[in-house]
PDB file of N, CA and C in Angstrom:
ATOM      1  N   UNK A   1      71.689 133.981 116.265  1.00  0.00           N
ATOM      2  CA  UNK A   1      72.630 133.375 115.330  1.00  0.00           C
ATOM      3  C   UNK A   1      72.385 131.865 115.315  1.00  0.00           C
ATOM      4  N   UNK A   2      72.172 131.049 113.912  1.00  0.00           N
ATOM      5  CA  UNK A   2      72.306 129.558 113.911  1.00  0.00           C
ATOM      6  C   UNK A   2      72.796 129.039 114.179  1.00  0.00           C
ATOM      7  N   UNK A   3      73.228 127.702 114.097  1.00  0.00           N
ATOM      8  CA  UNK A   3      74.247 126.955 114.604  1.00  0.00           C
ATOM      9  C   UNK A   3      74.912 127.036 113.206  1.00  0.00           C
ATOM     10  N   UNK A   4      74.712 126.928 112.197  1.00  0.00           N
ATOM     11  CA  UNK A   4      75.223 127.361 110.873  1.00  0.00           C
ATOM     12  C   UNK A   4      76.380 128.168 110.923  1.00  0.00           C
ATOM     13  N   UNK A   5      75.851 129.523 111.244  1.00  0.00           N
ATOM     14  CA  UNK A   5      76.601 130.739 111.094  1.00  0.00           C
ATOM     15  C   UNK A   5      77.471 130.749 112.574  1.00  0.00           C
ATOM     16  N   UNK A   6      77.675 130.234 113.480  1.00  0.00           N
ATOM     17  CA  UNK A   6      78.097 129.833 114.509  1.00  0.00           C
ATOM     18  C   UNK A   6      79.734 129.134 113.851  1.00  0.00           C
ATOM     19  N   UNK A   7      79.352 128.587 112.977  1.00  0.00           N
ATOM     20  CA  UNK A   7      80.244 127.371 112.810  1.00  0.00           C
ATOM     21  C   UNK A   7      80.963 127.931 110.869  1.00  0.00           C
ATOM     22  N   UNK A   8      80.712 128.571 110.379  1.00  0.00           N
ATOM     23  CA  UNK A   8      80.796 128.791 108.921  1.00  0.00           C
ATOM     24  C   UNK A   8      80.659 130.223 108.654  1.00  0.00           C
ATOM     25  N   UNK A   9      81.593 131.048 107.542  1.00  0.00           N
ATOM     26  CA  UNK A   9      81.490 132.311 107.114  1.00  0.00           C
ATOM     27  C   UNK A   9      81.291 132.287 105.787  1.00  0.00           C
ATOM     28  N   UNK A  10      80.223 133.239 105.159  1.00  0.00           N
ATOM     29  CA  UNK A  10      79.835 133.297 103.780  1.00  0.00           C
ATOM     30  C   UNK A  10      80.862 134.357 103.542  1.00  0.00           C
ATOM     31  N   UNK A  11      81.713 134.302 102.491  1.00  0.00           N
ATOM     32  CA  UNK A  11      82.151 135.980 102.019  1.00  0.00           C
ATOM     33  C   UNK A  11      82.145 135.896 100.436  1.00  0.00           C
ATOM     34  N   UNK A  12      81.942 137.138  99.869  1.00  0.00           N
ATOM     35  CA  UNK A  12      81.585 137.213  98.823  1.00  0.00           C
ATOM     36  C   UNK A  12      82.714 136.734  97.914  1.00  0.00           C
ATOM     37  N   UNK A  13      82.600 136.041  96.281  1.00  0.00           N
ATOM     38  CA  UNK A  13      83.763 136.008  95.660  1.00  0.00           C
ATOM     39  C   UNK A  13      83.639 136.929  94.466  1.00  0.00           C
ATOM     40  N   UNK A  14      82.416 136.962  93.619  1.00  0.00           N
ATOM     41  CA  UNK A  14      82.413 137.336  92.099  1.00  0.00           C
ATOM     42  C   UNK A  14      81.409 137.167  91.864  1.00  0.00           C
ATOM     43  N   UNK A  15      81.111 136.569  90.493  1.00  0.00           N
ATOM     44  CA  UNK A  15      79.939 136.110  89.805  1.00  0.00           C
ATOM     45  C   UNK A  15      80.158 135.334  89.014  1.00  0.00           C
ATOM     46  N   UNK A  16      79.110 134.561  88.711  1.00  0.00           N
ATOM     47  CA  UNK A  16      78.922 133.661  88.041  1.00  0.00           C
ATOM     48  C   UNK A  16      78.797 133.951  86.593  1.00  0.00           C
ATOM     49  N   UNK A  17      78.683 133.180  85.371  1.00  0.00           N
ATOM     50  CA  UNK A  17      78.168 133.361  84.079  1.00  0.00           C
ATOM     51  C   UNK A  17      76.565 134.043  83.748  1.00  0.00           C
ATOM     52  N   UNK A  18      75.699 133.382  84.786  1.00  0.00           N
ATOM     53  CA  UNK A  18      74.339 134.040  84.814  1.00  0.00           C
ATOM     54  C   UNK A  18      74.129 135.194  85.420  1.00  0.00           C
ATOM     55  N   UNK A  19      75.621 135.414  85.932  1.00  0.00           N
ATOM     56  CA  UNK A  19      75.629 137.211  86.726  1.00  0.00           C
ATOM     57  C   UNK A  19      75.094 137.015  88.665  1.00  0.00           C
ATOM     58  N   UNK A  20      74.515 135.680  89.127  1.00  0.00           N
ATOM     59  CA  UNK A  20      74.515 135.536  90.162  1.00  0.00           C
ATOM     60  C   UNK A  20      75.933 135.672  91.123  1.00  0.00           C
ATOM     61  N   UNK A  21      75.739 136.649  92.065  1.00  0.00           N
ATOM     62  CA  UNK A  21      77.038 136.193  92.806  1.00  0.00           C
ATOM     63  C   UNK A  21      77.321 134.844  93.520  1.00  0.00           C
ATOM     64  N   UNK A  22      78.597 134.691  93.991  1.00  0.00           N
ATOM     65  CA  UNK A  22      79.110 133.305  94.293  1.00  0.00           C
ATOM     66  C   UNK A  22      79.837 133.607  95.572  1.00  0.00           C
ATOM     67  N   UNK A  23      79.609 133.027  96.212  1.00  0.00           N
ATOM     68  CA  UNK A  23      80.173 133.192  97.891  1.00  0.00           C
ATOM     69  C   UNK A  23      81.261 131.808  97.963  1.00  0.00           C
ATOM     70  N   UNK A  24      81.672 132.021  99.041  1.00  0.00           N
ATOM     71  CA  UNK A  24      82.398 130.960  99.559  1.00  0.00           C
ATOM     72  C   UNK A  24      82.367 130.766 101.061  1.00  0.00           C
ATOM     73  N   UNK A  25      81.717 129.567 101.303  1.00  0.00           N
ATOM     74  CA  UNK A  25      81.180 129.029 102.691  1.00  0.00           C
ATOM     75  C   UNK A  25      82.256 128.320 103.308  1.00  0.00           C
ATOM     76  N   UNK A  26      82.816 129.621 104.460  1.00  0.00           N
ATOM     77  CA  UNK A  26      84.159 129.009 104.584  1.00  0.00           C
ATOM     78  C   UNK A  26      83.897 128.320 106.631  1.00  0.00           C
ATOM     79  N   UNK A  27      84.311 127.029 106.508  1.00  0.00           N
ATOM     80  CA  UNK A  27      83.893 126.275 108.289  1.00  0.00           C
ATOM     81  C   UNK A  27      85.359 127.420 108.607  1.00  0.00           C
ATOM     82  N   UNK A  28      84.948 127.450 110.130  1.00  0.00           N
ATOM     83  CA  UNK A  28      86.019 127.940 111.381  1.00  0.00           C
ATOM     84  C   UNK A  28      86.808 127.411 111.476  1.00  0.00           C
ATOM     85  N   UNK A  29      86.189 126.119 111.705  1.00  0.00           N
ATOM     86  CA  UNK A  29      87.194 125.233 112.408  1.00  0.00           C
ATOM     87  C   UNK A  29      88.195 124.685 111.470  1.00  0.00           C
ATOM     88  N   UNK A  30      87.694 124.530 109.839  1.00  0.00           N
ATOM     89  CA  UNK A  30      88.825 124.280 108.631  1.00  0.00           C
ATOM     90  C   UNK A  30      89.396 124.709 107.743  1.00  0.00           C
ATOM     91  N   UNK A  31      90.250 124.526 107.089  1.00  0.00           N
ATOM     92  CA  UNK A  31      90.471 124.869 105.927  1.00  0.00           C
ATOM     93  C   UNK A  31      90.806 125.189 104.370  1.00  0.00           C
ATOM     94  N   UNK A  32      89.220 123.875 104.429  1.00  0.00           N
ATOM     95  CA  UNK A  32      88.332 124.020 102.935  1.00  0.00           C
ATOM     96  C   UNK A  32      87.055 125.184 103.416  1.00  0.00           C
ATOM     97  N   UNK A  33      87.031 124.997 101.739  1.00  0.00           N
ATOM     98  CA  UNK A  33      85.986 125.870 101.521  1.00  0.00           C
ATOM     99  C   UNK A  33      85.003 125.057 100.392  1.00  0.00           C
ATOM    100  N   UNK A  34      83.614 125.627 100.664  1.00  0.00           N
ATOM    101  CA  UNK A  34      82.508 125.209  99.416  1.00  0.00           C
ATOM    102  C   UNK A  34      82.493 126.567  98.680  1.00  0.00           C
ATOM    103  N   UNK A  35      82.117 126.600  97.682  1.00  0.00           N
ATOM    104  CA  UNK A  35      81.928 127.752  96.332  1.00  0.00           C
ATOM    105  C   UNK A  35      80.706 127.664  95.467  1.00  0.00           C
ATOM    106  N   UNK A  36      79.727 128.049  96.023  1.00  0.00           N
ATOM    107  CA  UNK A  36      78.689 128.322  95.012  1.00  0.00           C
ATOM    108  C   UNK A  36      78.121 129.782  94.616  1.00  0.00           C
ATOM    109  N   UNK A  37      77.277 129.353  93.698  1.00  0.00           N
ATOM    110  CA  UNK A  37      76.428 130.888  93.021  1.00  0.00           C
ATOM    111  C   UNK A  37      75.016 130.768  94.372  1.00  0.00           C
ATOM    112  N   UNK A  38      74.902 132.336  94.146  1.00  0.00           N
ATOM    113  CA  UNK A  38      73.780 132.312  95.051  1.00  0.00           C
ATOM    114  C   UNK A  38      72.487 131.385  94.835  1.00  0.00           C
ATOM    115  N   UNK A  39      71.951 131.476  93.363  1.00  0.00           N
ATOM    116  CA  UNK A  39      70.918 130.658  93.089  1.00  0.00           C
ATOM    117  C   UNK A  39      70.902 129.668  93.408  1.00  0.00           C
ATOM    118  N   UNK A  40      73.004 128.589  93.626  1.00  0.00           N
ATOM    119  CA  UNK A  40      72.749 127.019  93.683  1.00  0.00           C
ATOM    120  C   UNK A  40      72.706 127.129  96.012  1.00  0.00           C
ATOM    121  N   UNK A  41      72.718 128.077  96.538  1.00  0.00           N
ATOM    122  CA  UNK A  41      72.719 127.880  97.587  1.00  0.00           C
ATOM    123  C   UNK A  41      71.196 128.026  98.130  1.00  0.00           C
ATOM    124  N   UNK A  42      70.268 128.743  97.527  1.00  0.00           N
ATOM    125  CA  UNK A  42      68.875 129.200  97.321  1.00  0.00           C
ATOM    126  C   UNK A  42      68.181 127.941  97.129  1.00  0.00           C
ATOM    127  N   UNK A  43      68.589 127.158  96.083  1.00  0.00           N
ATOM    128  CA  UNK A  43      68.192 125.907  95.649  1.00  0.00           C
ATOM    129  C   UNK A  43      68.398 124.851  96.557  1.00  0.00           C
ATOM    130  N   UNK A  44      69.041 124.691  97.437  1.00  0.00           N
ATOM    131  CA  UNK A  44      70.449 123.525  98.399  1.00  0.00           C
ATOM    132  C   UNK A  44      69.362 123.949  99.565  1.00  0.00           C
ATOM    133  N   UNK A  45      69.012 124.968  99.876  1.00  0.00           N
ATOM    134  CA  UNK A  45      67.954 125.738 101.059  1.00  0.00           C
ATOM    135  C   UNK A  45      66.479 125.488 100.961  1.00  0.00           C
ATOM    136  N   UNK A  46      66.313 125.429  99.546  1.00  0.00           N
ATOM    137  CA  UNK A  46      64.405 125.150  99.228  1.00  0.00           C
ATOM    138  C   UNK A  46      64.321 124.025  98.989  1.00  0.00           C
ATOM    139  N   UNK A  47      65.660 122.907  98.618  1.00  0.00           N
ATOM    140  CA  UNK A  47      64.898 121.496  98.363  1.00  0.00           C
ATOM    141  C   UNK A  47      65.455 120.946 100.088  1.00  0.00           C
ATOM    142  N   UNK A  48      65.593 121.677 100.832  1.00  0.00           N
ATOM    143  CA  UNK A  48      65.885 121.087 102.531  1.00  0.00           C
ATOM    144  C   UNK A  48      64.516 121.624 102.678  1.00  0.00           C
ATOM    145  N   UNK A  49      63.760 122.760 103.186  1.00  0.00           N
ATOM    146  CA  UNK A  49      62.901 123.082 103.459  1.00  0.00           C
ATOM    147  C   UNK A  49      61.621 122.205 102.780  1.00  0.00           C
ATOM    148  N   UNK A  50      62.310 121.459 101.435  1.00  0.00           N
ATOM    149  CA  UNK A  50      61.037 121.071 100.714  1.00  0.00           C
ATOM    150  C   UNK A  50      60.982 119.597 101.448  1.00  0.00           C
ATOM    151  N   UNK A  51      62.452 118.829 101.746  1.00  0.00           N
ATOM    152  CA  UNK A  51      62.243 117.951 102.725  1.00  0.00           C
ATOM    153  C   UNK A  51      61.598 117.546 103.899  1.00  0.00           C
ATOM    154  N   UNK A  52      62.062 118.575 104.775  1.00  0.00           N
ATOM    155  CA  UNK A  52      61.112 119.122 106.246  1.00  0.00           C
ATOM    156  C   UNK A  52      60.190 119.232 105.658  1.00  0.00           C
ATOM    157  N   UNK A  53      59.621 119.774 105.156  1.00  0.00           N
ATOM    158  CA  UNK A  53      58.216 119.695 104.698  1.00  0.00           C
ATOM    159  C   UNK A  53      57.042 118.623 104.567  1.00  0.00           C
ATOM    160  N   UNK A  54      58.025 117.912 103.989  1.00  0.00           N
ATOM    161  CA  UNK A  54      57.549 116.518 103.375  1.00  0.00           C
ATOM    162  C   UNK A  54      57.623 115.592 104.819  1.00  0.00           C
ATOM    163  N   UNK A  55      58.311 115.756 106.194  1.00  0.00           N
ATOM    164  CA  UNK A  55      58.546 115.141 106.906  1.00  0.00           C
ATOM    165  C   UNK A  55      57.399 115.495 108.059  1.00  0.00           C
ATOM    166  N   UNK A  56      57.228 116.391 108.186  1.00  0.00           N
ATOM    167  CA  UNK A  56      56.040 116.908 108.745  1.00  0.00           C
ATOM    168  C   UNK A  56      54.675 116.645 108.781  1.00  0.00           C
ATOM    169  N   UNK A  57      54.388 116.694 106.725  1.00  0.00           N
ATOM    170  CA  UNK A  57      53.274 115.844 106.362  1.00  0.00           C
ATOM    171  C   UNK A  57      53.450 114.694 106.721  1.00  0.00           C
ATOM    172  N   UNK A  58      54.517 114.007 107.217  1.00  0.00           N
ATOM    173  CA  UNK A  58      54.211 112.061 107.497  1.00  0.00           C
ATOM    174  C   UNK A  58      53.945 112.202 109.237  1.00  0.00           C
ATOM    175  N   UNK A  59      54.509 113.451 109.915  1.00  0.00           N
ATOM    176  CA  UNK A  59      53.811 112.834 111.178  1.00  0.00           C
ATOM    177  C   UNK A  59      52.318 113.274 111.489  1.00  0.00           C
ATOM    178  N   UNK A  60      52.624 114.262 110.605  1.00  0.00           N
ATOM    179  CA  UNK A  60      51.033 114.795 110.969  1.00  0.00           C
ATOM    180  C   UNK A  60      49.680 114.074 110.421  1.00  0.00           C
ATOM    181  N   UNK A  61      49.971 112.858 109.324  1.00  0.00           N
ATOM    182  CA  UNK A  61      49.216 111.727 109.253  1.00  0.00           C
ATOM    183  C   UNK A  61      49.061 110.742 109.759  1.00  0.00           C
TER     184      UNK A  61
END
């Protein structure tokens, strides 16, 4: 288990207009919540990975 999922629960809500479902990323410890469609959490995940990425290429030069 991450430290993520350690600390935060996804549960499902509905869908979106494009028919993607939409979760709600709810912390333990509070109580707010974030609300996105799956695609914008997919997206929030590949431009981090695209970061690390990019951070990697600078030490490894």
């Amino acid at each position: 288990m991450s430290a993520c999922e350690e600390t935060t629960r996804l549960f499902a809500y509905g869908t979106d207009d494009d028919g993607n479902d939409v979760v709600r990323r709810v912390p333990k410890e509070r109580v707010h919540y974030v609300e996105r469609s799956v695609g914008e959490i997919e997206e929030t995940f590949e431009s981090g990975l695209e970061k690390a990425a990019g951070k990697v290429e600078e030490f490894r030069d």
